[in-house]
N, C-alpha and C. Protein backbone atom coordinates (compact mmCIF):
# COMPACT_ATOMS: atom_id res chain seq x y z
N UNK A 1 11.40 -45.68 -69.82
CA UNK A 1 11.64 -44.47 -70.57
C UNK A 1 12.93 -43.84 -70.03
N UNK A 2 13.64 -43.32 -70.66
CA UNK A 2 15.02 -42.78 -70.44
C UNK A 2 15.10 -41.06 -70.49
N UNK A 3 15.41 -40.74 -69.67
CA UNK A 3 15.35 -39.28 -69.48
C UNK A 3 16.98 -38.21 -69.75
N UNK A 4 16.87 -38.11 -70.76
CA UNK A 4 18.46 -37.20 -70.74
C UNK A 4 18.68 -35.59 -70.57
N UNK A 5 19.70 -35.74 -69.62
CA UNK A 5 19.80 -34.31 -69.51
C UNK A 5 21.32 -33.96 -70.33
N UNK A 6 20.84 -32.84 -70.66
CA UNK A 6 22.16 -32.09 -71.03
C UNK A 6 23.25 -31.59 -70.13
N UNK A 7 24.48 -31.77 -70.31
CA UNK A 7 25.33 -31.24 -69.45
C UNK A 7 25.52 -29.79 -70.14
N UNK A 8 26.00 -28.78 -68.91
CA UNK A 8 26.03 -27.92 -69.17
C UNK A 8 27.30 -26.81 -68.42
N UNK A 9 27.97 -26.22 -68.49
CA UNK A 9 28.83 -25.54 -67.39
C UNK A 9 28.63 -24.59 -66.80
N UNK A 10 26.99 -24.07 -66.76
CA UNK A 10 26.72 -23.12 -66.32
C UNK A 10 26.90 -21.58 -66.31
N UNK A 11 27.36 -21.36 -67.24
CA UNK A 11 27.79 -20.11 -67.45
C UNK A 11 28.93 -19.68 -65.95
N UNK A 12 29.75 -20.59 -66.06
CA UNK A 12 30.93 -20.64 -64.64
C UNK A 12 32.06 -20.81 -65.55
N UNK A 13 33.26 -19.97 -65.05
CA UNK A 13 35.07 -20.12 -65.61
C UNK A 13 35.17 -21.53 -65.37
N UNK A 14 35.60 -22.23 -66.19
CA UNK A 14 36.20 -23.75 -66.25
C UNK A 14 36.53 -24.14 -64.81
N UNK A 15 37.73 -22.85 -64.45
CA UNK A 15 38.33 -23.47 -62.94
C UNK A 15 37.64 -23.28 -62.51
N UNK A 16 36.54 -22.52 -61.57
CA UNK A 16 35.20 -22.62 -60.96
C UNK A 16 34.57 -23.88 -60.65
N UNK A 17 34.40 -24.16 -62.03
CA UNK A 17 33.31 -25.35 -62.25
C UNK A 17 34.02 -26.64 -61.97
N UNK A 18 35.32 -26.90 -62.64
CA UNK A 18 36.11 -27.69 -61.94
C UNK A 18 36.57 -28.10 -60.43
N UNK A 19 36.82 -26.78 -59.48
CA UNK A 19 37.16 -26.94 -58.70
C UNK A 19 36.03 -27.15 -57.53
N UNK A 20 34.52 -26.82 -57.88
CA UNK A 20 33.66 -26.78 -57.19
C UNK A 20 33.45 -28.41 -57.21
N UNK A 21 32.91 -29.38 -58.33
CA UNK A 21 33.14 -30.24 -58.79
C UNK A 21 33.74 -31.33 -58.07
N UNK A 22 34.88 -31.24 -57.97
CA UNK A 22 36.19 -32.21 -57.04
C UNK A 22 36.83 -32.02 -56.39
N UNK A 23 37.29 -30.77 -56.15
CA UNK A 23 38.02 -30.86 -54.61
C UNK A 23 37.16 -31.26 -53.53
N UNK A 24 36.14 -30.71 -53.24
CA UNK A 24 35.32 -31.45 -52.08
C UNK A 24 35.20 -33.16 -52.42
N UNK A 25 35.19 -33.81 -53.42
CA UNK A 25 34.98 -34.97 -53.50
C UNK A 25 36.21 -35.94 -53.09
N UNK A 26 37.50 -35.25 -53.82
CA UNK A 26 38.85 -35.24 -53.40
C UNK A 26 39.58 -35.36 -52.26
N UNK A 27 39.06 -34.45 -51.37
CA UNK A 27 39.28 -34.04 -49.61
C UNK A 27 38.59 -35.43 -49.16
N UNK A 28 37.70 -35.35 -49.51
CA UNK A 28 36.42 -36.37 -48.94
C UNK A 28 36.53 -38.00 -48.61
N UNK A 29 37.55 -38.15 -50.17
CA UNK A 29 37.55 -39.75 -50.54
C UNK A 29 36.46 -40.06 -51.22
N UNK A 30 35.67 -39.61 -51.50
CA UNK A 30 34.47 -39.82 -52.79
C UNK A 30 34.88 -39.90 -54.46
N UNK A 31 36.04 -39.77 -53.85
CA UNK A 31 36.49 -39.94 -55.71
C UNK A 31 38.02 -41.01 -55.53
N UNK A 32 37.97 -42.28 -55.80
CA UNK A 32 39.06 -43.22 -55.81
C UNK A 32 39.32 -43.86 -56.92
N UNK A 33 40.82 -43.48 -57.58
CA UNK A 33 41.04 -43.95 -58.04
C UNK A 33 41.72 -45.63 -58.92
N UNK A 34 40.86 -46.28 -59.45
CA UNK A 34 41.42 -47.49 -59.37
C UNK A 34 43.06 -47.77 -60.33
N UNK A 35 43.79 -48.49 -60.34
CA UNK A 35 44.68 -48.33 -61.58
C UNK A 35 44.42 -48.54 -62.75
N UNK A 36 44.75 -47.27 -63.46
CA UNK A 36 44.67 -47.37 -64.84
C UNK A 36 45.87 -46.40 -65.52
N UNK A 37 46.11 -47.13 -67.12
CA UNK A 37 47.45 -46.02 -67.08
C UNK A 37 47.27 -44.72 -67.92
N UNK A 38 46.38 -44.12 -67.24
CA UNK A 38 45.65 -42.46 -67.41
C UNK A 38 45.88 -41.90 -66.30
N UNK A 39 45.91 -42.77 -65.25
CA UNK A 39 45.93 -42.44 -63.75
C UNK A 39 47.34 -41.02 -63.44
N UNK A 40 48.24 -41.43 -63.90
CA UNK A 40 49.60 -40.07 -64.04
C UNK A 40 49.29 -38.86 -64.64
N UNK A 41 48.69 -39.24 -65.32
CA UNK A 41 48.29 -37.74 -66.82
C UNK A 41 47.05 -37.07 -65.61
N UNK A 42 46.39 -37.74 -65.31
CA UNK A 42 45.30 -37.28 -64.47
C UNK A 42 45.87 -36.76 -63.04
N UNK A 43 46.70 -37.15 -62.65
CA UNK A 43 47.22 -36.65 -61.64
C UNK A 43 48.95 -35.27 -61.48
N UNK A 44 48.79 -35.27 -63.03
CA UNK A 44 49.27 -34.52 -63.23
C UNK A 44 48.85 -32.89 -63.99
N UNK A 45 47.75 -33.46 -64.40
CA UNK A 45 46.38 -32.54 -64.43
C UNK A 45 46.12 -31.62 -63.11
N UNK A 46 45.44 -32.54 -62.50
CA UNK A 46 45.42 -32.17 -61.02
C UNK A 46 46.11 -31.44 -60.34
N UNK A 47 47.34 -31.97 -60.58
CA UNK A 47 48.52 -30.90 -59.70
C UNK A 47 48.98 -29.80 -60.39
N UNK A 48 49.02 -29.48 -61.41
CA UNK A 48 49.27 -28.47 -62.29
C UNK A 48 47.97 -27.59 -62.33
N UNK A 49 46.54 -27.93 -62.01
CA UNK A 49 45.87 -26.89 -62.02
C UNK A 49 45.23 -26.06 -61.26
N UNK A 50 44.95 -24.74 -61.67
CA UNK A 50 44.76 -24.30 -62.73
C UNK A 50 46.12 -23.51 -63.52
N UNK A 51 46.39 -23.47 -64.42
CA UNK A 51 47.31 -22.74 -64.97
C UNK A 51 46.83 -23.24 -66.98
N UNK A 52 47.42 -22.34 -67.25
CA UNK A 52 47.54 -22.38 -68.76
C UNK A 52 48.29 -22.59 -69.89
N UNK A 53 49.71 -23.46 -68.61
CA UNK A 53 50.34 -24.19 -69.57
C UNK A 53 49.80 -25.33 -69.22
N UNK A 54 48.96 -25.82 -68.98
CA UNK A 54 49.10 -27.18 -68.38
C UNK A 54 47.31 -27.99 -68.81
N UNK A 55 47.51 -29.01 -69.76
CA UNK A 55 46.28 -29.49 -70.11
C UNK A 55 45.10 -29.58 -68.86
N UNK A 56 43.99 -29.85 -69.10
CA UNK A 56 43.09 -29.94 -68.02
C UNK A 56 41.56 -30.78 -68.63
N UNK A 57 41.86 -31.30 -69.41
CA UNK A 57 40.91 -32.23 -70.39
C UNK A 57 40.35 -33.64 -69.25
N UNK A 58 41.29 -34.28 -68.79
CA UNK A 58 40.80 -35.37 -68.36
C UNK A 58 40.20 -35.02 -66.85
N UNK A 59 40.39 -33.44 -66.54
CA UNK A 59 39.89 -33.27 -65.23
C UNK A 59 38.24 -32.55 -65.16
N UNK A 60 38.62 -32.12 -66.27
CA UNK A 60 37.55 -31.20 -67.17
C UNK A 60 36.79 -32.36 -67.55
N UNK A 61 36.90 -33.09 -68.05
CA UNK A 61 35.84 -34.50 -68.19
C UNK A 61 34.87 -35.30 -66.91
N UNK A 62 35.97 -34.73 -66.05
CA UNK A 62 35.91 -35.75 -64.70
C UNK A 62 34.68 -34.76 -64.07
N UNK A 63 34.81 -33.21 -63.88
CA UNK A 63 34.02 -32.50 -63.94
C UNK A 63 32.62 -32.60 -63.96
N UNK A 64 32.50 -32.61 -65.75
CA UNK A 64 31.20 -33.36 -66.37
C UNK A 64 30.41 -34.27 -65.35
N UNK A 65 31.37 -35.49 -65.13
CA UNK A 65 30.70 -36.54 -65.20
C UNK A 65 29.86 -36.47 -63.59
N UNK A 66 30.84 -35.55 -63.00
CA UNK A 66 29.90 -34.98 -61.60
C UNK A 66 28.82 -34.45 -61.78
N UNK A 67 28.50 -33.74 -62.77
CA UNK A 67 26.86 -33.51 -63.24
C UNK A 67 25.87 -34.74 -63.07
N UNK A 68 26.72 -35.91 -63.63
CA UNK A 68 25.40 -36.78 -64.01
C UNK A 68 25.37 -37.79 -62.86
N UNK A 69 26.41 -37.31 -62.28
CA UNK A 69 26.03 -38.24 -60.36
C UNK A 69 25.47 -37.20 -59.46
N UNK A 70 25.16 -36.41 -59.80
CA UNK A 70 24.33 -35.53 -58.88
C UNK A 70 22.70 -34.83 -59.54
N UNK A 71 22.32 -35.57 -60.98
CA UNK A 71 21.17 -35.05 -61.64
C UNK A 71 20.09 -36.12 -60.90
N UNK A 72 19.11 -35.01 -60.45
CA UNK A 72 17.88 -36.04 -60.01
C UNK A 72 16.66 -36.48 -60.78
N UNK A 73 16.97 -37.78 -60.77
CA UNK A 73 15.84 -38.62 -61.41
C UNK A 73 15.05 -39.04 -60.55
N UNK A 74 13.95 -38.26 -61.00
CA UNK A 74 12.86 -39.10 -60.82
C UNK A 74 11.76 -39.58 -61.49
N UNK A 75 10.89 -40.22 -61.32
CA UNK A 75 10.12 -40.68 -62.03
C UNK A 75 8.51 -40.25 -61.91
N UNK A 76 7.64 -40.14 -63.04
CA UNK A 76 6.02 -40.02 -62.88
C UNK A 76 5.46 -40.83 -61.99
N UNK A 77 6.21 -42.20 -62.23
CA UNK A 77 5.07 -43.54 -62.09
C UNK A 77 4.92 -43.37 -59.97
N UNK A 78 3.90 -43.56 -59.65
CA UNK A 78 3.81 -43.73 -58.09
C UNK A 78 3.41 -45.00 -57.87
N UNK A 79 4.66 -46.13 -57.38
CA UNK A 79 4.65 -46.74 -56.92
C UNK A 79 6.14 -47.26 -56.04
N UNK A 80 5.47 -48.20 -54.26
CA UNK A 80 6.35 -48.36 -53.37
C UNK A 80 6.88 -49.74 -54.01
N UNK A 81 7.99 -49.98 -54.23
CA UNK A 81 8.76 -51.48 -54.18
C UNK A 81 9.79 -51.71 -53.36
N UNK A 82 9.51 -50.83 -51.96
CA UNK A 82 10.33 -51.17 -50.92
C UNK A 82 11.85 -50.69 -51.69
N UNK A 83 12.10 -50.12 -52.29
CA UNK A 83 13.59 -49.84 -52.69
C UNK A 83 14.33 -48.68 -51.72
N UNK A 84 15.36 -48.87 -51.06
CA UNK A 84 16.10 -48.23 -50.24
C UNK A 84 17.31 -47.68 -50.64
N UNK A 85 17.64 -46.76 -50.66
CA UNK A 85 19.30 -47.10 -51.20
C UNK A 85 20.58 -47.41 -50.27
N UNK A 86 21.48 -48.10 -50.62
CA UNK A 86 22.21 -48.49 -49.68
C UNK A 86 23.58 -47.49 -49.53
N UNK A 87 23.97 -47.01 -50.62
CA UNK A 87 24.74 -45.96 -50.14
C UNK A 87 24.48 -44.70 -51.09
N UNK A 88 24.49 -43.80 -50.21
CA UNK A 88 23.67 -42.55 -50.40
C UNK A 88 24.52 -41.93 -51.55
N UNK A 89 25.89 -41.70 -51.87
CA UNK A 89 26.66 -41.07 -52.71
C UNK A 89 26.28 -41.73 -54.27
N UNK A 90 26.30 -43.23 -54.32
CA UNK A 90 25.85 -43.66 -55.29
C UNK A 90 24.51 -43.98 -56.22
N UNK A 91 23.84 -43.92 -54.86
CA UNK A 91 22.44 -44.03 -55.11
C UNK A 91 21.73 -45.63 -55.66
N UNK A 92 22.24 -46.19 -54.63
CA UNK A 92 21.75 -47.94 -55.55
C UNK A 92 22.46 -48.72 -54.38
């Protein structure tokens, strides 16, 4: 069974929610980027924000998607299958 949550921004200013989001992940090294050629626009995102000339869509996405690596699933069913996780940020 598949469980969906809604994303939501919490009733938080964009930059708030953004910056809460990824800079700690950022500082950290929890967020690496592989090459892709979005990778400039995104890093030019980044460095330009916050301000209001300056798009913020692909960071604002990136945002989001920190919701759904930090929503906890769990499940009804009680049972042990020895499952561990091997690294804790990812969960698997």
């Amino acid at each position: 069974m598949f469980r969906i949550e809604l994303l939501t921004h919490g009733n938080q200013k964009k930059e708030d929610r953004i910056l809460w989001a990824l800079q700690g992940r950022f500082q950290h090294g929890k967020i690496k980027l592989k090459t892709a050629s979005w990778n400039p626009a995104l890093v030019d995102e980044a460095s330009g924000f916050p301000s209001s000339l300056v798009h913020d869509d692909l960071i604002d996405s990136l945002a989001y998607i920190d919701q759904l690596a930090v929503v906890p699933y769990e499940s009804d069913l009680e049972y042990d299958d020895g499952y561990t996780p091997m690294d804790a940020v990812a969960g698997y």
